[in-house]
PDB file of N, CA and C in Angstrom:
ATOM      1  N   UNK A   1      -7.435  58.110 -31.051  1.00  0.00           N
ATOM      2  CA  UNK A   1      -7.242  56.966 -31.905  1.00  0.00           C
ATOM      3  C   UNK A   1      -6.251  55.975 -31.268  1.00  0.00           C
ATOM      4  N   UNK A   2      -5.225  56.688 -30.758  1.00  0.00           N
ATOM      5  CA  UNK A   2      -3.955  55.758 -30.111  1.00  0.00           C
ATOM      6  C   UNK A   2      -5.005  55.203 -29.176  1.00  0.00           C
ATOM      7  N   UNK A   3      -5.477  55.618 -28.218  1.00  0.00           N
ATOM      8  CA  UNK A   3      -6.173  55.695 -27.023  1.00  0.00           C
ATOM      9  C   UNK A   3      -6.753  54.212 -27.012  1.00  0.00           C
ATOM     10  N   UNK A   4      -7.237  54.145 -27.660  1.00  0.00           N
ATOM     11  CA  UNK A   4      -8.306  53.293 -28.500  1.00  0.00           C
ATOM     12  C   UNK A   4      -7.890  52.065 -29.005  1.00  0.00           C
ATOM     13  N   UNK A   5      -6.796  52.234 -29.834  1.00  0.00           N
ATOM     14  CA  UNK A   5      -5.749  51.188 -30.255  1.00  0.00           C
ATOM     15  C   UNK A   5      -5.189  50.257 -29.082  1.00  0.00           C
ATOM     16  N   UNK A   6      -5.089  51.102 -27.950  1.00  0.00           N
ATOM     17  CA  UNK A   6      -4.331  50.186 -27.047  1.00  0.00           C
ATOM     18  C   UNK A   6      -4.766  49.657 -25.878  1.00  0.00           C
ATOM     19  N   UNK A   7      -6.327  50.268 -25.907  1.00  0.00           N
ATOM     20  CA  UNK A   7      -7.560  49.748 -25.383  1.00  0.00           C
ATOM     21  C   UNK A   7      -7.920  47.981 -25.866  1.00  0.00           C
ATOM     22  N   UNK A   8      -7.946  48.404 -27.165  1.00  0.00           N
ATOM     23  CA  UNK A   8      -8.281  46.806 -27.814  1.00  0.00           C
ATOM     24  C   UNK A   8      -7.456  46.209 -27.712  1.00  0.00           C
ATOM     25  N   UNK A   9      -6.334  46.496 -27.964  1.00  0.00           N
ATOM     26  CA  UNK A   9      -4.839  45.284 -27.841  1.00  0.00           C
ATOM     27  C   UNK A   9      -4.965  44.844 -26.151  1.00  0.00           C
ATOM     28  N   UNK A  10      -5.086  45.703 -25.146  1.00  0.00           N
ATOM     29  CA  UNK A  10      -5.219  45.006 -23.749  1.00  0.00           C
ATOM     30  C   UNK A  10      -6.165  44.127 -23.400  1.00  0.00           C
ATOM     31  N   UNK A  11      -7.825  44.515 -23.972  1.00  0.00           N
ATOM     32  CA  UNK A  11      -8.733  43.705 -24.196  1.00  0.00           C
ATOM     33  C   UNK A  11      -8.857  42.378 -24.555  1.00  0.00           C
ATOM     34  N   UNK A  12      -8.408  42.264 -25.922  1.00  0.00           N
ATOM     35  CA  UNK A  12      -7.715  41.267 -26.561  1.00  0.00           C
ATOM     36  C   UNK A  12      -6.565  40.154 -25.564  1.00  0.00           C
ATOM     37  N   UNK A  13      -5.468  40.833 -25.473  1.00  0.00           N
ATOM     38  CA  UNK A  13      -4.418  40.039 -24.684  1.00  0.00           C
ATOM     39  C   UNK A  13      -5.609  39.197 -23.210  1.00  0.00           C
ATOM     40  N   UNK A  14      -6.275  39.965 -22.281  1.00  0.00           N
ATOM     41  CA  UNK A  14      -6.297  39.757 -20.691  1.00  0.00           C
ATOM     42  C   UNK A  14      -8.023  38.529 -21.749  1.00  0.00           C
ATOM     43  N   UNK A  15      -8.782  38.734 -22.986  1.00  0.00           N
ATOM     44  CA  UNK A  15      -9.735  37.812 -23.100  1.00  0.00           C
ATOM     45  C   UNK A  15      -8.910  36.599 -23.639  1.00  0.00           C
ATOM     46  N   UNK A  16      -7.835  36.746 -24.034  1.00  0.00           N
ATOM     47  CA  UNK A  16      -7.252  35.544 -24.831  1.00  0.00           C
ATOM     48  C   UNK A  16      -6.737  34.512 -24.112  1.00  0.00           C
ATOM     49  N   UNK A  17      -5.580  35.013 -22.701  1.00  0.00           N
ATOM     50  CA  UNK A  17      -4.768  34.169 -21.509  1.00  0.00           C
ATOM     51  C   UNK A  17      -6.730  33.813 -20.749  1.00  0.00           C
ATOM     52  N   UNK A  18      -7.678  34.681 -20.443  1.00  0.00           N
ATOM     53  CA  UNK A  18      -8.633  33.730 -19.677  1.00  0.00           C
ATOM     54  C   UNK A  18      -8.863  32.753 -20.539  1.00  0.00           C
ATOM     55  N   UNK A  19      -9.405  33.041 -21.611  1.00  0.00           N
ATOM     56  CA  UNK A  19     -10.444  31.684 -22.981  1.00  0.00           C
ATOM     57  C   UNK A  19      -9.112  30.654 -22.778  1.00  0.00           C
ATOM     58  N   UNK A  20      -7.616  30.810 -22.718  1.00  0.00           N
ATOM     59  CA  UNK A  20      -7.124  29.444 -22.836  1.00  0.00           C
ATOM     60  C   UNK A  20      -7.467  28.294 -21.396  1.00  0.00           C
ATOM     61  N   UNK A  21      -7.704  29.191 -19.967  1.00  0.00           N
ATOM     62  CA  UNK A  21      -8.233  28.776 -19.241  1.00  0.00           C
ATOM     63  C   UNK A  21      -9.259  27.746 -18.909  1.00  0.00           C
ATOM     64  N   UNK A  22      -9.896  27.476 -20.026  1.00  0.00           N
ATOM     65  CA  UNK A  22     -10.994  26.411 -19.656  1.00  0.00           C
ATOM     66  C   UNK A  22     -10.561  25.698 -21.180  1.00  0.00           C
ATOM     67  N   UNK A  23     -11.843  24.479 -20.774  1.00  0.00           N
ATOM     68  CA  UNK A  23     -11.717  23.094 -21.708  1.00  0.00           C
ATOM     69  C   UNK A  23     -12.864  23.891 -22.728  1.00  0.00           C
ATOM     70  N   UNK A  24     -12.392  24.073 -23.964  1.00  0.00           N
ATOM     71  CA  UNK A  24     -13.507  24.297 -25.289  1.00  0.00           C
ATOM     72  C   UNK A  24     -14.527  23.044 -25.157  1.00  0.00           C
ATOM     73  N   UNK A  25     -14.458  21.850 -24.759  1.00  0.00           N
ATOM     74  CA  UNK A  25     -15.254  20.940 -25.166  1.00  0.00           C
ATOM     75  C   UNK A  25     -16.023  20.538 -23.907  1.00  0.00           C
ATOM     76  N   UNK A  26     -15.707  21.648 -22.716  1.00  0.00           N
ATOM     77  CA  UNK A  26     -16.965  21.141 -21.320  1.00  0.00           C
ATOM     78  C   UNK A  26     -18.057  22.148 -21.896  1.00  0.00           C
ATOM     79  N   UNK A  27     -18.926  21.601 -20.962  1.00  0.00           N
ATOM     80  CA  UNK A  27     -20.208  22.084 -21.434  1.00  0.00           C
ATOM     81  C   UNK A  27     -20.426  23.481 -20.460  1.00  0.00           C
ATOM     82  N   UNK A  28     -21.881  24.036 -21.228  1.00  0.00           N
ATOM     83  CA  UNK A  28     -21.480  25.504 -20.572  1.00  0.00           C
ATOM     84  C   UNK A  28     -21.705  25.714 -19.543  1.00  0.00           C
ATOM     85  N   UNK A  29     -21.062  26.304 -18.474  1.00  0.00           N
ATOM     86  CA  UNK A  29     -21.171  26.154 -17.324  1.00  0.00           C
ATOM     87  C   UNK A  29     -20.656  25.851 -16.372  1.00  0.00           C
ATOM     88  N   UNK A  30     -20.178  24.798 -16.683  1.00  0.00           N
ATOM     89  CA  UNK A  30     -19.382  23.442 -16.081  1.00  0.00           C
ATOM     90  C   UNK A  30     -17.717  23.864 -15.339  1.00  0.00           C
ATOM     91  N   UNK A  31     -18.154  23.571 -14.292  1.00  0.00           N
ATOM     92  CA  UNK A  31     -16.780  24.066 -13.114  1.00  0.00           C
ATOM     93  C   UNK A  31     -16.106  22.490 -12.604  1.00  0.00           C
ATOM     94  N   UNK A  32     -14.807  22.325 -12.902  1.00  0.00           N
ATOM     95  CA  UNK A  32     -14.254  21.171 -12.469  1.00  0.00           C
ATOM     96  C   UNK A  32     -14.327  21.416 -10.904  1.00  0.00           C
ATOM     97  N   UNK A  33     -14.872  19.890 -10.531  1.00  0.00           N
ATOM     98  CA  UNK A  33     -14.707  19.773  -8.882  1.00  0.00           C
ATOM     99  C   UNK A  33     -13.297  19.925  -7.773  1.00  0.00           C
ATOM    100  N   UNK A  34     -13.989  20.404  -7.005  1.00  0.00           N
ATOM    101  CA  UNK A  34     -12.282  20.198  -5.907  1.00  0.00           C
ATOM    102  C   UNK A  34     -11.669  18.490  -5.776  1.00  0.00           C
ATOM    103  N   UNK A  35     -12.645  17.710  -5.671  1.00  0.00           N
ATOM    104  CA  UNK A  35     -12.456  16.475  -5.747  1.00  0.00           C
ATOM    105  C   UNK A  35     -11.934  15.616  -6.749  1.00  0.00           C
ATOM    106  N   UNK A  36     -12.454  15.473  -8.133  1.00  0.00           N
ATOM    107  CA  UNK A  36     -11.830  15.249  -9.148  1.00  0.00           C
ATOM    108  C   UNK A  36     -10.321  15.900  -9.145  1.00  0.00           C
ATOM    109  N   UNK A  37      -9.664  17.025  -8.912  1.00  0.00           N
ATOM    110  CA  UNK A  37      -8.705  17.957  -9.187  1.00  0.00           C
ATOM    111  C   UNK A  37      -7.449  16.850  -8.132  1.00  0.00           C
ATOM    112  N   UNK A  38      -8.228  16.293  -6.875  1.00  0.00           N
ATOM    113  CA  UNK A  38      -7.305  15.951  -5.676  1.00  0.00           C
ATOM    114  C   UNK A  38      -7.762  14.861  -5.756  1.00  0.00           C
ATOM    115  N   UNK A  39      -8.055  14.160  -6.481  1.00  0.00           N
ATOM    116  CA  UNK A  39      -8.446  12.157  -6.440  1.00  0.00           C
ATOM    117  C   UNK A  39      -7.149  11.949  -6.172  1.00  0.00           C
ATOM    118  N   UNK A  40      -6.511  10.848  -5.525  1.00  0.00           N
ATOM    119  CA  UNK A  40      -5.747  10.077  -5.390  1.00  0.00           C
ATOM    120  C   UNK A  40      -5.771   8.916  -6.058  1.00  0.00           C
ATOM    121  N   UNK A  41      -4.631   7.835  -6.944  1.00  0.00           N
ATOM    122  CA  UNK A  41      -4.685   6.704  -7.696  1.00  0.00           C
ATOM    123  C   UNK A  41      -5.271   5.915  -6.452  1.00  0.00           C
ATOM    124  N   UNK A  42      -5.577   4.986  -6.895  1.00  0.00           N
ATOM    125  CA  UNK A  42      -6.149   3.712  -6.490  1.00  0.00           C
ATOM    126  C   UNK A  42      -4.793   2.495  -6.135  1.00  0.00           C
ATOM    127  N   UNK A  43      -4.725   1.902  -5.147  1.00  0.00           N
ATOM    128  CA  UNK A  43      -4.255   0.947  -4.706  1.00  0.00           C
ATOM    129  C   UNK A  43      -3.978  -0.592  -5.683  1.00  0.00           C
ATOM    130  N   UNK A  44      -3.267  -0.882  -6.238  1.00  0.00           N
ATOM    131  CA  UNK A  44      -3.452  -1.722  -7.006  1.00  0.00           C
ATOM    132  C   UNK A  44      -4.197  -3.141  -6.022  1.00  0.00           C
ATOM    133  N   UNK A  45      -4.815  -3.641  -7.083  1.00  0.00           N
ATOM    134  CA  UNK A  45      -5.747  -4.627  -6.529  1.00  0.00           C
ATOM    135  C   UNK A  45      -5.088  -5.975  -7.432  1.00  0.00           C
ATOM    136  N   UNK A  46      -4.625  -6.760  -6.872  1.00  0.00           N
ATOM    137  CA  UNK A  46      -3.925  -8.490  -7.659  1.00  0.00           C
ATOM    138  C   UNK A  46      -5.208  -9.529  -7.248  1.00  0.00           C
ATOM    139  N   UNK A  47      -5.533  -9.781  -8.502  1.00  0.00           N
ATOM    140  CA  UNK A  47      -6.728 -11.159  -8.726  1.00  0.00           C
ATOM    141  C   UNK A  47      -5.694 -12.168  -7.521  1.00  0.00           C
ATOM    142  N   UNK A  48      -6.180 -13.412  -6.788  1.00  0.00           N
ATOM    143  CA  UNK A  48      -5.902 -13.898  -5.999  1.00  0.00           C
ATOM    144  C   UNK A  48      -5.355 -15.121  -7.193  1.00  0.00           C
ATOM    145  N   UNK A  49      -4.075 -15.844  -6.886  1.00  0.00           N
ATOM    146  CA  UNK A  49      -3.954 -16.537  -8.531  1.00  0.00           C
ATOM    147  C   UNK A  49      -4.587 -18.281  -8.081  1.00  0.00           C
ATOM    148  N   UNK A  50      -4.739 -18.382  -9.409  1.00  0.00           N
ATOM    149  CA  UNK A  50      -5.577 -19.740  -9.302  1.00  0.00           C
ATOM    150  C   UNK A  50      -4.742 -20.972  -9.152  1.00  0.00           C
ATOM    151  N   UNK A  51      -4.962 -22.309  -8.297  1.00  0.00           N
ATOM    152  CA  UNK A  51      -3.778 -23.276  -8.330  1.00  0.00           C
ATOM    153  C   UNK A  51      -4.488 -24.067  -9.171  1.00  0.00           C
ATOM    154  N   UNK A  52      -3.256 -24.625  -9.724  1.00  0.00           N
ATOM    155  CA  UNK A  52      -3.314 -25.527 -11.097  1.00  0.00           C
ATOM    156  C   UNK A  52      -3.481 -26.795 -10.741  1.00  0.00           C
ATOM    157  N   UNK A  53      -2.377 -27.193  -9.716  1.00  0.00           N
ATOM    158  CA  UNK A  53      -1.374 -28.292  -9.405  1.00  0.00           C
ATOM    159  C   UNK A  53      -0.241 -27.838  -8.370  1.00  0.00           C
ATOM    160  N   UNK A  54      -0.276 -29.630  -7.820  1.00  0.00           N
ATOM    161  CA  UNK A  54       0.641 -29.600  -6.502  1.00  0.00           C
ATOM    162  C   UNK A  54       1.368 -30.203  -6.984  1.00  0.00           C
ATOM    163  N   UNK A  55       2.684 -30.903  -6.817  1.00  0.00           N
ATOM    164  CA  UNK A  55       3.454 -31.718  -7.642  1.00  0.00           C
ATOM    165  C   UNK A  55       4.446 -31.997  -6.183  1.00  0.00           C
ATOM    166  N   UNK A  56       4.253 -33.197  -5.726  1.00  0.00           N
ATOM    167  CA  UNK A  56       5.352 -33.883  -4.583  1.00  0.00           C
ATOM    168  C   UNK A  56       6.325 -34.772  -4.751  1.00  0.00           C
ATOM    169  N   UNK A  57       7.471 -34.711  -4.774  1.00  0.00           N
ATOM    170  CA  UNK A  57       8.165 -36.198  -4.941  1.00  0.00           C
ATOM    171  C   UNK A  57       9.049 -36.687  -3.453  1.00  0.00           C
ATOM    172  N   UNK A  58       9.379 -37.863  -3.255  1.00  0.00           N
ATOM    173  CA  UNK A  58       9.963 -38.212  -2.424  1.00  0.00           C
ATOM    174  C   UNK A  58      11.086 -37.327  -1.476  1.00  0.00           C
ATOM    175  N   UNK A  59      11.191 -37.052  -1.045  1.00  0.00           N
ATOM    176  CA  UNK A  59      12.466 -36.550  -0.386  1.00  0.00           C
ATOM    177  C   UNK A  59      12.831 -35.614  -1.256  1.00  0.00           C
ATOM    178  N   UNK A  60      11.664 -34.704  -1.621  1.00  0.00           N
ATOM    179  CA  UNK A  60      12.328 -33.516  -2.077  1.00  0.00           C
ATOM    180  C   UNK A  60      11.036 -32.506  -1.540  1.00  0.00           C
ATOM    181  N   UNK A  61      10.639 -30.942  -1.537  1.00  0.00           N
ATOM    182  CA  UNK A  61      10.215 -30.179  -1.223  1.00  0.00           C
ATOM    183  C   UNK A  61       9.021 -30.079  -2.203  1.00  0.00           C
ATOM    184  N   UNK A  62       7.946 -29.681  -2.217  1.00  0.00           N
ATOM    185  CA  UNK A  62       6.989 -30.078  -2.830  1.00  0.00           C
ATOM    186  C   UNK A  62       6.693 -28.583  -3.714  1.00  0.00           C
ATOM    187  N   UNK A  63       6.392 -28.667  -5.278  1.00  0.00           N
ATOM    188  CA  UNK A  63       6.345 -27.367  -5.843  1.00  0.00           C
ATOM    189  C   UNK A  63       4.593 -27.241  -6.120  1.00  0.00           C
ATOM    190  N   UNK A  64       4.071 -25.947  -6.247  1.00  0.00           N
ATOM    191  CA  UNK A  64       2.944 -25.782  -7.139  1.00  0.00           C
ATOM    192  C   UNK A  64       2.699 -24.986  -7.759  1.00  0.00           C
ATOM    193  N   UNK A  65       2.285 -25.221  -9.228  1.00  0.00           N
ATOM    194  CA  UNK A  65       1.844 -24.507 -10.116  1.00  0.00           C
ATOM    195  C   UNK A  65       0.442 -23.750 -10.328  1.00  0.00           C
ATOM    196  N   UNK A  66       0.658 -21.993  -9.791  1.00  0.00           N
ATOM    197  CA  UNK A  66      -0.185 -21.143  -9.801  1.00  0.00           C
ATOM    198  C   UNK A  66      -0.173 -20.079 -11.252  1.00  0.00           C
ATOM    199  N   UNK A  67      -0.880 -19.826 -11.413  1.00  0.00           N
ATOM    200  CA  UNK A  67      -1.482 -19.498 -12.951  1.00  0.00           C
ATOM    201  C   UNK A  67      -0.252 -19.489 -14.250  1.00  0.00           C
ATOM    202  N   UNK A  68      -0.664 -21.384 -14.465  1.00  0.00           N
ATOM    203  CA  UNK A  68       0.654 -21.513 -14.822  1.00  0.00           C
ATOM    204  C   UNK A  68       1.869 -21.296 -15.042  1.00  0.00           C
ATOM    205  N   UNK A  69       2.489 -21.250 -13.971  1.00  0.00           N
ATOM    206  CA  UNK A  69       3.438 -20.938 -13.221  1.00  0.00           C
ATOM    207  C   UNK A  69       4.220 -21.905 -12.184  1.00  0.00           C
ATOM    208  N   UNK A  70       5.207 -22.565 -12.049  1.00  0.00           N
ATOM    209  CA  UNK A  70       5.931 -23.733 -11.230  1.00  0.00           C
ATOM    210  C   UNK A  70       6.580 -22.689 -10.136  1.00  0.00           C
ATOM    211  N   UNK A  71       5.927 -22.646  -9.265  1.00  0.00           N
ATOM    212  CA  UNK A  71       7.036 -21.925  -7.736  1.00  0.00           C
ATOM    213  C   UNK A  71       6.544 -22.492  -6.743  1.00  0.00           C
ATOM    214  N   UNK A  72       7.705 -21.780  -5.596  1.00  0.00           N
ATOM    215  CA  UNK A  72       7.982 -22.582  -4.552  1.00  0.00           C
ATOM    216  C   UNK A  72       7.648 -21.776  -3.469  1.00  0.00           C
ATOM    217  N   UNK A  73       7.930 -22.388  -2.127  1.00  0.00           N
ATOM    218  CA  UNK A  73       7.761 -21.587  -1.221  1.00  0.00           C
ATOM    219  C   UNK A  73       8.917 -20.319  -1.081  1.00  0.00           C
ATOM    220  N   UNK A  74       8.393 -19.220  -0.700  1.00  0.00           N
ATOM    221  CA  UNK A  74       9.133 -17.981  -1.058  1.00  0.00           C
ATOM    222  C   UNK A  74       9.292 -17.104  -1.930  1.00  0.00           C
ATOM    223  N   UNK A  75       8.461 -17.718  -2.841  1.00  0.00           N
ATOM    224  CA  UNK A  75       8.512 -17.035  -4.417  1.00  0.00           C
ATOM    225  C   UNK A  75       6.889 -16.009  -4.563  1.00  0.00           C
ATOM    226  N   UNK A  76       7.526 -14.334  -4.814  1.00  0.00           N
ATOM    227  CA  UNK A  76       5.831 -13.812  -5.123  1.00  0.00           C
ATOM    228  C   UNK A  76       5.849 -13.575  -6.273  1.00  0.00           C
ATOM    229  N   UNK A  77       4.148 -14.056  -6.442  1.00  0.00           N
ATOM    230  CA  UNK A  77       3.542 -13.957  -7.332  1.00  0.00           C
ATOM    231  C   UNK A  77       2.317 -13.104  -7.739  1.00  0.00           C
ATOM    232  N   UNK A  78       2.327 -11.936  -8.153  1.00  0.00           N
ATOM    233  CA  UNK A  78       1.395 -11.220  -8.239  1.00  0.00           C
ATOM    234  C   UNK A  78       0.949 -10.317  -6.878  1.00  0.00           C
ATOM    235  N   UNK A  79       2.371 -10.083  -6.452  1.00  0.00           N
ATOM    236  CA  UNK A  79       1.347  -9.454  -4.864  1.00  0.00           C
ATOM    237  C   UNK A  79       1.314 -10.510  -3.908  1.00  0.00           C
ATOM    238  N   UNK A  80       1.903 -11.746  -3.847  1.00  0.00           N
ATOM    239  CA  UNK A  80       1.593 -12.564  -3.030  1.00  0.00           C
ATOM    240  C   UNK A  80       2.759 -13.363  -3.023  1.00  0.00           C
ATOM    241  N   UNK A  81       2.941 -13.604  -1.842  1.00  0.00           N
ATOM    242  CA  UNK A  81       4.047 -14.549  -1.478  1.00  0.00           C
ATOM    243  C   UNK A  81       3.616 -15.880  -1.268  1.00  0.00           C
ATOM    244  N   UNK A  82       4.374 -16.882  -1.662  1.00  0.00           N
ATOM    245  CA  UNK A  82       4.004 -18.258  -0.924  1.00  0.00           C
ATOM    246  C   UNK A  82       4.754 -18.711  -0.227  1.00  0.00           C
ATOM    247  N   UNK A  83       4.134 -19.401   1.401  1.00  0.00           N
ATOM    248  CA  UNK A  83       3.899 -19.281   2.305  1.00  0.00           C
ATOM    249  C   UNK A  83       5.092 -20.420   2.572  1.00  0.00           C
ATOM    250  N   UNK A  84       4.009 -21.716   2.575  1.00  0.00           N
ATOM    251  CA  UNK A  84       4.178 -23.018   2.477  1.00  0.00           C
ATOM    252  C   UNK A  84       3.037 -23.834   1.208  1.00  0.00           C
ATOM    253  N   UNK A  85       3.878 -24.777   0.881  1.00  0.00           N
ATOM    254  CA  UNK A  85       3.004 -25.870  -0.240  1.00  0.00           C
ATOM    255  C   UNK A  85       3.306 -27.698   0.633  1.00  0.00           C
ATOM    256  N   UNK A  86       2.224 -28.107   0.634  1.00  0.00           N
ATOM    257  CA  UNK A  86       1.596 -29.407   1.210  1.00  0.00           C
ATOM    258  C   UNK A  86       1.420 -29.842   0.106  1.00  0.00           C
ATOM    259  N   UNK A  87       0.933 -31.701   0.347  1.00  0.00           N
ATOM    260  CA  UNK A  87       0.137 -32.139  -0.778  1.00  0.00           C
ATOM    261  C   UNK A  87      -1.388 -32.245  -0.866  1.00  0.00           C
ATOM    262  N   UNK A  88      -1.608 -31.187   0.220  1.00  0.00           N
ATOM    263  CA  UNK A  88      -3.234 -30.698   0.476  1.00  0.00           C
ATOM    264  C   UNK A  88      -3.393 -29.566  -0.171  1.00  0.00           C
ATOM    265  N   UNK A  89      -2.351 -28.212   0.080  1.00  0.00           N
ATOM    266  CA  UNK A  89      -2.699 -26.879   0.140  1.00  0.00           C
ATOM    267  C   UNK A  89      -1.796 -26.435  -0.112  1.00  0.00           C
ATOM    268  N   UNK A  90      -1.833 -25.108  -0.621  1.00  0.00           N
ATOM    269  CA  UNK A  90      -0.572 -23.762  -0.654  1.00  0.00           C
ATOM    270  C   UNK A  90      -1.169 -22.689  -0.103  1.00  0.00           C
ATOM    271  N   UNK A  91      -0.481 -22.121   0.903  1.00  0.00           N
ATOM    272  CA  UNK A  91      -0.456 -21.204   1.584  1.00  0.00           C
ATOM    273  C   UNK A  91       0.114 -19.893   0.869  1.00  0.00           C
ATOM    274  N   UNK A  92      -0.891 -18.843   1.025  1.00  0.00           N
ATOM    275  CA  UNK A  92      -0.705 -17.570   0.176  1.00  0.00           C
ATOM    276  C   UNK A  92      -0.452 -16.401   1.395  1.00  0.00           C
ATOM    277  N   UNK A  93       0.202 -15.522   1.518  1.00  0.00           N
ATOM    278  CA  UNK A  93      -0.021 -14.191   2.188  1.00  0.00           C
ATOM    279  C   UNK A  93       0.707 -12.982   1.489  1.00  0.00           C
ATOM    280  N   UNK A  94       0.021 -11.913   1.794  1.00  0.00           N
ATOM    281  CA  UNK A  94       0.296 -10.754   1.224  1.00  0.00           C
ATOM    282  C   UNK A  94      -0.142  -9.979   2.585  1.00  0.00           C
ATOM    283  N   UNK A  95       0.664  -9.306   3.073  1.00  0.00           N
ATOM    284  CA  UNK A  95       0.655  -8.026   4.019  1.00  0.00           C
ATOM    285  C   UNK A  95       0.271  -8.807   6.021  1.00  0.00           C
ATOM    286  N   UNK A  96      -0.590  -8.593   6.379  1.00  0.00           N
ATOM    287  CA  UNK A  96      -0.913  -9.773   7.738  1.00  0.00           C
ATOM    288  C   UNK A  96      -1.663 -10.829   7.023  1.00  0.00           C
ATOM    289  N   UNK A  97      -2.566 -10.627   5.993  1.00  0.00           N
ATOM    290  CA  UNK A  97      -3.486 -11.564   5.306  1.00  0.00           C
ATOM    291  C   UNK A  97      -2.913 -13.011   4.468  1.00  0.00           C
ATOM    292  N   UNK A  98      -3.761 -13.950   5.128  1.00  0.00           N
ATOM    293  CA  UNK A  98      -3.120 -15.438   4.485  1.00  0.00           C
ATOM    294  C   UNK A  98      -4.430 -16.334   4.116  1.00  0.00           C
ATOM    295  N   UNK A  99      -4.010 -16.690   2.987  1.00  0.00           N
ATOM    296  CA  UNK A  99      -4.765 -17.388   1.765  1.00  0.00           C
ATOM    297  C   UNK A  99      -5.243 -18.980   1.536  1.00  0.00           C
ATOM    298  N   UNK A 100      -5.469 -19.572   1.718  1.00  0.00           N
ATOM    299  CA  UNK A 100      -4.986 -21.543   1.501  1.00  0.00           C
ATOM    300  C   UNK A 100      -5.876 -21.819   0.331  1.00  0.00           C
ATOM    301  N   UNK A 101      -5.272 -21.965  -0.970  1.00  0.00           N
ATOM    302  CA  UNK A 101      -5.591 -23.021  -1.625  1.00  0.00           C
ATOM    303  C   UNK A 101      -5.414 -23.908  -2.029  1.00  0.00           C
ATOM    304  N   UNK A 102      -6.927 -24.719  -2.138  1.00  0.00           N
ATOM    305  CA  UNK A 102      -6.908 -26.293  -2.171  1.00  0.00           C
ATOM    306  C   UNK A 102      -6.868 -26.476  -3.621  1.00  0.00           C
ATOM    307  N   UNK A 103      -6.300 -27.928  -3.712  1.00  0.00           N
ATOM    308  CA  UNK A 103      -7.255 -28.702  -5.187  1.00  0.00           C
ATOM    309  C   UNK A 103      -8.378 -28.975  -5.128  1.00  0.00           C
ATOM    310  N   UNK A 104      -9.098 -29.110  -5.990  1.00  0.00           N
ATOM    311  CA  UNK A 104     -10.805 -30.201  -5.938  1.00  0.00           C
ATOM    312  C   UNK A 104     -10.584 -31.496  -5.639  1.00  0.00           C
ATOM    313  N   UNK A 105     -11.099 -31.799  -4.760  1.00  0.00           N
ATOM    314  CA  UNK A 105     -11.136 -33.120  -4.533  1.00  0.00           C
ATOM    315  C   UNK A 105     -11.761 -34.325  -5.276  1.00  0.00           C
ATOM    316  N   UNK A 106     -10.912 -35.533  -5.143  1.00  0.00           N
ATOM    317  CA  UNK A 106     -11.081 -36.873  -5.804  1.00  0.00           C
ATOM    318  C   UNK A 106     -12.503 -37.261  -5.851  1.00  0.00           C
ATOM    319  N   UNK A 107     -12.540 -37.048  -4.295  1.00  0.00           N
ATOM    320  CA  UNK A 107     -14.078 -37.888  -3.694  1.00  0.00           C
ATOM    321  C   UNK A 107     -15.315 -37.389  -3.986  1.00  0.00           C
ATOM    322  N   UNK A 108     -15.298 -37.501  -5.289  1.00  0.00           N
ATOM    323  CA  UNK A 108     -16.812 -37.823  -6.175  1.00  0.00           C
ATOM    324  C   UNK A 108     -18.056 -39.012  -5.528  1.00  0.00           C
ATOM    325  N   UNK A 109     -19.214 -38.442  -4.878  1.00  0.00           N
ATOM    326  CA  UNK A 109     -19.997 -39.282  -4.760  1.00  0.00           C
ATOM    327  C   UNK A 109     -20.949 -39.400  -5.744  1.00  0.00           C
ATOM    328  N   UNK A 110     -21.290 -40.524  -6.207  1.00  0.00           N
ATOM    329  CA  UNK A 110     -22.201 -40.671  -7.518  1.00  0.00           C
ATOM    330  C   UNK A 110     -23.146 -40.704  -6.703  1.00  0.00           C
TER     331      UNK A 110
END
């Protein structure tokens, strides 16, 4: 009877620590991959930002406003540094990679 008693209690204990072992809600069968287990995060990825506006005045350094936003050269934004700002272009780089955006231009041909 003891014998027996402590048969089931070991039974019990070594089925209870495996069953917490898996997910109740995968399906039957179902073995998690080596891959899933060792994914690595992902690299963050920054949208490239959009220019608004250049804004120049006389004898002063010229600013532009990127996703509405007023900065200057030296200032990052989203992952991106700016470079230089013209009253053509702003120069973007992030890592060796460099960016130029323009405004739309005036010169509408009808």
């Amino acid at each position: 009877m003891v014998k027996k008693l402590i048969t089931s209690l070991v039974l019990m204990v070594a089925a209870g620590s495996s069953w917490a072992n898996q997910d109740p809600t995968a399906p039957l069968g179902w073995q998690k991959t080596a891959i899933e287990s060792q994914a690595k995060p992902k690299a963050k990825q920054y949208r490239l930002p959009t220019l608004n506006s250049i804004v120049c005045k006389p004898n002063t350094e010229c600013v532009a406003i990127l996703n509405n936003r007023i900065v200057e050269p030296g200032v990052k934004l989203n992952g991106y540094r700016v470079a230089s700002i013209n009253s053509e272009f702003v120069t973007l780089k992030r890592g060796d990679r460099q960016w130029k955006l323009e405004l739309f231009g005036l010169n509408v041909k009808k």
